[in-house]
Protein backbone atom coordinates (compact mmCIF):
# COMPACT_ATOMS: atom_id res chain seq x y z
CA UNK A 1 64.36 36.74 -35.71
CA UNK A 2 66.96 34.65 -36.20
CA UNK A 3 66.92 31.93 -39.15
CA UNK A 4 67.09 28.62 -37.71
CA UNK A 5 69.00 25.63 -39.27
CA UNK A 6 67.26 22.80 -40.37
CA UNK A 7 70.26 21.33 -42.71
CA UNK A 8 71.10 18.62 -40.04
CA UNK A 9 67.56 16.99 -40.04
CA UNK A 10 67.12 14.26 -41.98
CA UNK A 11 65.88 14.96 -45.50
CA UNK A 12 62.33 13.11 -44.63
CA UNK A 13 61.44 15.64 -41.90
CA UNK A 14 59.68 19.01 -42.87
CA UNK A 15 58.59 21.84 -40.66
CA UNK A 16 56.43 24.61 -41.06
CA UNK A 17 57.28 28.47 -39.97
CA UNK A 18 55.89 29.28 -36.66
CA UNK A 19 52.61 31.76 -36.52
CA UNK A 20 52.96 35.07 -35.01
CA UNK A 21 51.56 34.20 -31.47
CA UNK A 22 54.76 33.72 -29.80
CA UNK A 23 52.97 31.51 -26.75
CA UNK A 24 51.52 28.89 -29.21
CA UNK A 25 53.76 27.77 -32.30
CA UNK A 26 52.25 24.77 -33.72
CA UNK A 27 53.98 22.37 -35.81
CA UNK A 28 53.09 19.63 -38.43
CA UNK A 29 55.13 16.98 -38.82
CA UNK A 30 55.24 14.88 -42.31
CA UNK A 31 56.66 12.09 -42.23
CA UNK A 32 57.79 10.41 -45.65
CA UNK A 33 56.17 7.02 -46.12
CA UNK A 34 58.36 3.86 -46.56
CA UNK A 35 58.05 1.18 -48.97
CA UNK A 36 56.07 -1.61 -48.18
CA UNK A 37 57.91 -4.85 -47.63
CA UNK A 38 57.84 -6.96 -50.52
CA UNK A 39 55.67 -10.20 -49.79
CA UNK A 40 57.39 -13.22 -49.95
CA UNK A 41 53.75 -15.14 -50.13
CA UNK A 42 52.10 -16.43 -53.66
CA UNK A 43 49.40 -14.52 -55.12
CA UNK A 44 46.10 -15.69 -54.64
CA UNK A 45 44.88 -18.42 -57.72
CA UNK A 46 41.68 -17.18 -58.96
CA UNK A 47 38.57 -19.13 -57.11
CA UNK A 48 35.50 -20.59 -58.95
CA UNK A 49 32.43 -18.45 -57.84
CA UNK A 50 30.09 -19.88 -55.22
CA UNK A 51 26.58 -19.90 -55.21
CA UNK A 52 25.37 -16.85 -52.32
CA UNK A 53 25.03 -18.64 -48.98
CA UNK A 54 22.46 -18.09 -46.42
CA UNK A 55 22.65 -17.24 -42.63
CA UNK A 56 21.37 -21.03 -41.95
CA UNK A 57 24.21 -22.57 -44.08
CA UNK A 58 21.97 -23.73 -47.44
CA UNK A 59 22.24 -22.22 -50.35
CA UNK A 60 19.09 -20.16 -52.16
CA UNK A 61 19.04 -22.65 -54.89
CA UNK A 62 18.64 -25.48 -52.49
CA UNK A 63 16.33 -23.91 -50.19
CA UNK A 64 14.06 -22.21 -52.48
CA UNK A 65 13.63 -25.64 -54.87
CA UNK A 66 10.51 -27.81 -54.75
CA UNK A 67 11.86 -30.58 -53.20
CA UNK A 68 13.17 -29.29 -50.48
CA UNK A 69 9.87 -27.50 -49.88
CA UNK A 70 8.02 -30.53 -49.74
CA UNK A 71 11.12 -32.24 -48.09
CA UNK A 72 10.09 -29.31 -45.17
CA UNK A 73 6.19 -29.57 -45.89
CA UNK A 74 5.80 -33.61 -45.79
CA UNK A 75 3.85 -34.12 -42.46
CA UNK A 76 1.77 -31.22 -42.87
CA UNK A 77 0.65 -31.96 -46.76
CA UNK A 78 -0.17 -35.71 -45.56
CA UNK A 79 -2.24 -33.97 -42.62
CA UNK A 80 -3.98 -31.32 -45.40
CA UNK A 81 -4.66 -34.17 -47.74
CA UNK A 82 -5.98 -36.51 -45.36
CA UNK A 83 -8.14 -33.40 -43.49
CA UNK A 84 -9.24 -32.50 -47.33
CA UNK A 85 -10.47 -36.24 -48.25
CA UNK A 86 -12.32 -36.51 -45.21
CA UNK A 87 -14.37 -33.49 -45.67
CA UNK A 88 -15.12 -34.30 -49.14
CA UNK A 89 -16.49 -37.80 -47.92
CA UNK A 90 -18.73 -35.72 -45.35
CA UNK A 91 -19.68 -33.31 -48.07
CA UNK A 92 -20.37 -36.40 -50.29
CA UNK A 93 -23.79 -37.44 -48.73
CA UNK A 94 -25.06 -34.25 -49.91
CA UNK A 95 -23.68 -32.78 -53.04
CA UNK A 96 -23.19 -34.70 -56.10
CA UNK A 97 -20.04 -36.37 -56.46
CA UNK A 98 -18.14 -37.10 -60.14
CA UNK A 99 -16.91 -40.72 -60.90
CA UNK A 100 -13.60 -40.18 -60.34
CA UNK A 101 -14.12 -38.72 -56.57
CA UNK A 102 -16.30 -41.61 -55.89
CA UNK A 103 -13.99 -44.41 -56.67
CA UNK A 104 -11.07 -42.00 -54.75
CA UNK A 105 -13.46 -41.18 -51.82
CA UNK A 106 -14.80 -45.30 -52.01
CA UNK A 107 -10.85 -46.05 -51.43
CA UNK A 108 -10.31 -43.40 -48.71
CA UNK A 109 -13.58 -44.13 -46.81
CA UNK A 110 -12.14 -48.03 -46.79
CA UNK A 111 -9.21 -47.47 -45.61
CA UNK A 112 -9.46 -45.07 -43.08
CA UNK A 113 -12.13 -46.41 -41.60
CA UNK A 114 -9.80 -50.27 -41.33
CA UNK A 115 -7.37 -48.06 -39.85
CA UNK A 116 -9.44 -46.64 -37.42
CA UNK A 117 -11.76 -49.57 -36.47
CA UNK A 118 -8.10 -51.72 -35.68
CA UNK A 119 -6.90 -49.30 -33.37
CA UNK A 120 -10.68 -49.54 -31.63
CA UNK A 121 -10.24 -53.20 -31.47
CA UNK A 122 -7.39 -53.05 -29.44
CA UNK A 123 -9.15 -50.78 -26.96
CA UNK A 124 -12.24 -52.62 -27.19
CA UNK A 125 -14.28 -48.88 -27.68
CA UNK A 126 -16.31 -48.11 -30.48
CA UNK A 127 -17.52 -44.59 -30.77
CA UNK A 128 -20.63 -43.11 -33.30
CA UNK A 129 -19.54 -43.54 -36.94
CA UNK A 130 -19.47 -40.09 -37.40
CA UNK A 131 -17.66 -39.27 -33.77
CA UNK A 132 -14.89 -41.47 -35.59
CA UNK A 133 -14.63 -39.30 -38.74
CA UNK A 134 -14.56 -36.09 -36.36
CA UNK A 135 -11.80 -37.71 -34.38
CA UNK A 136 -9.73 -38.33 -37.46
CA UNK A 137 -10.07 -34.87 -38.81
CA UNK A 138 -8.94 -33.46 -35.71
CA UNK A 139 -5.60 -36.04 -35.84
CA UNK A 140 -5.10 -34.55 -39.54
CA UNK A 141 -5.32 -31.06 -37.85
CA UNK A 142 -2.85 -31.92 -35.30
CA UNK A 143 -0.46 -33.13 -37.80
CA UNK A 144 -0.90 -30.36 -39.76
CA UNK A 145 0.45 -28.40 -36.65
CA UNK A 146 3.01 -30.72 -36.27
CA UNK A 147 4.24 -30.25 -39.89
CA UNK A 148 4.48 -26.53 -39.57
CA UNK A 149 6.38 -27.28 -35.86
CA UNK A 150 8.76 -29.35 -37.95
CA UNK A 151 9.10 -27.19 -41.15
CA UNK A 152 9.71 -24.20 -38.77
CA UNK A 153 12.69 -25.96 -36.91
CA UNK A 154 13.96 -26.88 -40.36
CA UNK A 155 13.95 -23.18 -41.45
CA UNK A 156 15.46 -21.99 -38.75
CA UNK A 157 12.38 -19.91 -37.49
CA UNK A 158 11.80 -19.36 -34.07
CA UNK A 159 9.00 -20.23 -31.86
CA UNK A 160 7.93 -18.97 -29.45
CA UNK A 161 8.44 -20.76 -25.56
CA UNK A 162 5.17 -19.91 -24.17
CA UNK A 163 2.22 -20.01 -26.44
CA UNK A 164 -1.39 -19.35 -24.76
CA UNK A 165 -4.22 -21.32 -26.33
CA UNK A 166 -6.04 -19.66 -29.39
CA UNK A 167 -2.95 -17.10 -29.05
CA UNK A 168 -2.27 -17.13 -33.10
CA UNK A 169 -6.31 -17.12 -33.51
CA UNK A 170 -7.07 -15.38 -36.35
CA UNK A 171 -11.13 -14.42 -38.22
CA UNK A 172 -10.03 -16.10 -41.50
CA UNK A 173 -8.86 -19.09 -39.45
CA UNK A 174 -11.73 -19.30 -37.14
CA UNK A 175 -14.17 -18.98 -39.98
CA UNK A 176 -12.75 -22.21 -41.43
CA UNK A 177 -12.89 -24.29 -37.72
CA UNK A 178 -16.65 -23.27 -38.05
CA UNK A 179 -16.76 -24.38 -41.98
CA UNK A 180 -15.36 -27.47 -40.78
CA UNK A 181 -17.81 -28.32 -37.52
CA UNK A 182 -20.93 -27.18 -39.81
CA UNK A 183 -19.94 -29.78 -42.36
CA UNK A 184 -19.53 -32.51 -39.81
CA UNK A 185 -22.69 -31.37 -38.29
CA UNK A 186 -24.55 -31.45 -41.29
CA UNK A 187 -22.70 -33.77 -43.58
CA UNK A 188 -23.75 -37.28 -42.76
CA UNK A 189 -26.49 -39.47 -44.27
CA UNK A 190 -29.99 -38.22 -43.99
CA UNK A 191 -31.67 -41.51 -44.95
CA UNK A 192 -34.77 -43.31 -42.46
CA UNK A 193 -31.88 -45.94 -41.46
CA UNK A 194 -29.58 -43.39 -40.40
CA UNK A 195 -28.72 -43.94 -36.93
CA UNK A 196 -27.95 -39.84 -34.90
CA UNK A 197 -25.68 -39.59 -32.47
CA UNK A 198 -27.07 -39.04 -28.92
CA UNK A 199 -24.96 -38.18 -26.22
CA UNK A 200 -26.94 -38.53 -22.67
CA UNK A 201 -30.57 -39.00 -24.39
CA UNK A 202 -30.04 -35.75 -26.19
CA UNK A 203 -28.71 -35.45 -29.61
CA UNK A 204 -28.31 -31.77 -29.41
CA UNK A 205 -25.40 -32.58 -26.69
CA UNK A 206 -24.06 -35.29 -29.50
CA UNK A 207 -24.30 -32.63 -32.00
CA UNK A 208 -21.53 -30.78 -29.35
CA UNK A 209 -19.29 -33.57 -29.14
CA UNK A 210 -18.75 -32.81 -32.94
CA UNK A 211 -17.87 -29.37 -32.42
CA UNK A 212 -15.76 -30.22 -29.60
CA UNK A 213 -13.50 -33.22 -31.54
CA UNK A 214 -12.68 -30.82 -33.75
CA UNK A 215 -12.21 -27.97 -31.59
CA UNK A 216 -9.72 -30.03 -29.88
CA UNK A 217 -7.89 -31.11 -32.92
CA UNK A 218 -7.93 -27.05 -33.53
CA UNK A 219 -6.15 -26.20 -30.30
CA UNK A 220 -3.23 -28.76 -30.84
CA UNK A 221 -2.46 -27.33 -34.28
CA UNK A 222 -2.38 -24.30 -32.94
CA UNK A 223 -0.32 -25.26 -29.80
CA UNK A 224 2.26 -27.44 -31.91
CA UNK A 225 2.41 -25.14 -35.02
CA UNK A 226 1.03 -21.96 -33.31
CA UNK A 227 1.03 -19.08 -36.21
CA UNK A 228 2.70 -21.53 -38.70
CA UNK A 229 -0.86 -23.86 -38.52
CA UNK A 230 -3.03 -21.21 -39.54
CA UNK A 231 -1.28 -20.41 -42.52
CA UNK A 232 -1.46 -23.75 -43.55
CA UNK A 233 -5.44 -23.89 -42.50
CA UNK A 234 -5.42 -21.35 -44.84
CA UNK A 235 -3.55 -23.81 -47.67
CA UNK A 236 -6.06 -26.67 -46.29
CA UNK A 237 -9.64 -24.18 -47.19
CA UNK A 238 -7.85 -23.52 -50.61
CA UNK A 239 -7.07 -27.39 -51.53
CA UNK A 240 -10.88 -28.13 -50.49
CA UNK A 241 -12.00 -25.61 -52.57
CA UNK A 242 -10.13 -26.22 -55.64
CA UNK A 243 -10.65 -29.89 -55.12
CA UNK A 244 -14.82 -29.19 -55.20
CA UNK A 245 -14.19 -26.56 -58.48
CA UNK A 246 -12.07 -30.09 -59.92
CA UNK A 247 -15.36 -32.30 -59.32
CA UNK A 248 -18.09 -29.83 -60.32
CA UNK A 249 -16.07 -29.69 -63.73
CA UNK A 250 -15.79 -33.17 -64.42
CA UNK A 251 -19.61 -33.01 -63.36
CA UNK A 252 -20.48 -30.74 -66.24
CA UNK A 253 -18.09 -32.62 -69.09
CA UNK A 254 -19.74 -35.04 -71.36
């Protein structure tokens, strides 16, 4: 076997012997690498570091801070408060109320009740007393849907195009719709002036108009807000709570 001469390649190409299947000589190639062109561009000035930015464009700082929270939350924490008060003033001709949630409940029974009695002018209706503070608990319900419609458009969450009725139903959140009808059937003044609601000649069927107000005021939270409103029904059994606990201790102080 003859020696073969490689001195005319160029000095950047190597080959490898052959193997000793004569039908199949494989060869690796190695090519030496080049320089890389020198860059004619300006290095790079060192940047100030950014805060980490999210996939909807806003920072963590900004979207996690309180503002912006409530910023997100207004329409459904007016529609929580306003659903809490009127509850409480239900509640009120029953169980013992402090001085300070009298004067607040005094002011809130006022003016809702201006609001609502100028809106009945204009249509020249006036429903029970009671009907009246069952419709405006199911407005507050609907606006709490609306808030969580609003605060989930803000966040970038999706929602879902078709959304059956009761769809995002869940036991905790039922249990408080039926809270919330037994305090409006139960929670209105017992005196020998009171005057019940009868519906037909029966007050058993005026007792149902309660329960369905509210139950209407329940389906458009859920259809505006869908799983977003029952979270925040959740928020809305809490604040009640915590807003009794807040009375029954100034109660018990001197």
């Amino acid at each position: 076997m003859t020696k073969i001469d490689v001195g005319s390649r160029p000095p950047t190409v190597q080959r490898y012997q052959a193997t000793w299947w004569p039908f199949r000589q494989q060869r690796v190639v190695v090519l030496a690498r080049r320089p890389a062109p020198r860059s004619t561009l300006k290095p790079d000035l060192p940047r100030e570091p950014q805060a980490p930015v999210e996939p909807d464009g806003k920072s963590k700082r900004g979207h996690r801070s309180l503002m912006s929270w409530i910023g997100r939350e207004a329409i459904a924490l007016l529609g929580m408060f306003g659903a809490a008060l009127t509850v409480l003033s239900q509640l009120a001709w029953h169980i013992p109320m402090s001085r300070p949630f009298i004067d607040l409940l005094g002011r809130w029974m006022t003016w809702n009740s201006d609001f609502w009695l100028s809106l009945y002018d204009r249509l020249g209706f006036y429903p029970h007393a009671h009907v009246q503070a069952a419709v405006a608990l199911a407005v507050f319900l609907a606006m709490i849907g609306l808030g969580a419609r609003v605060a989930a458009r803000l966040t970038g969450t999706p929602l879902d195009r078709q959304w059956g009725l009761f769809e995002g139903m869940t036991a905790p959140s039922l249990l408080i719709m039926g809270a919330l009808i037994v305090v409006f059937l139960l929670g209105h003044d017992q005196s020998p002036t009171d005057n019940p609601l009868f519906v037909g000649g029966s007050q058993q069927a005026g007792e149902l108009l309660f329960a369905g107000v509210i139950a209407a005021g329940y389906a458009a939270g859920d259809y505006l807000g869908q799983r977003g409103f029952h979270r925040r029904l959740y928020r809305l059994a809490l604040l009640i709570l915590l807003l009794l606990g807040c009375n029954q201790w100034l109660l018990a102080s001197p």
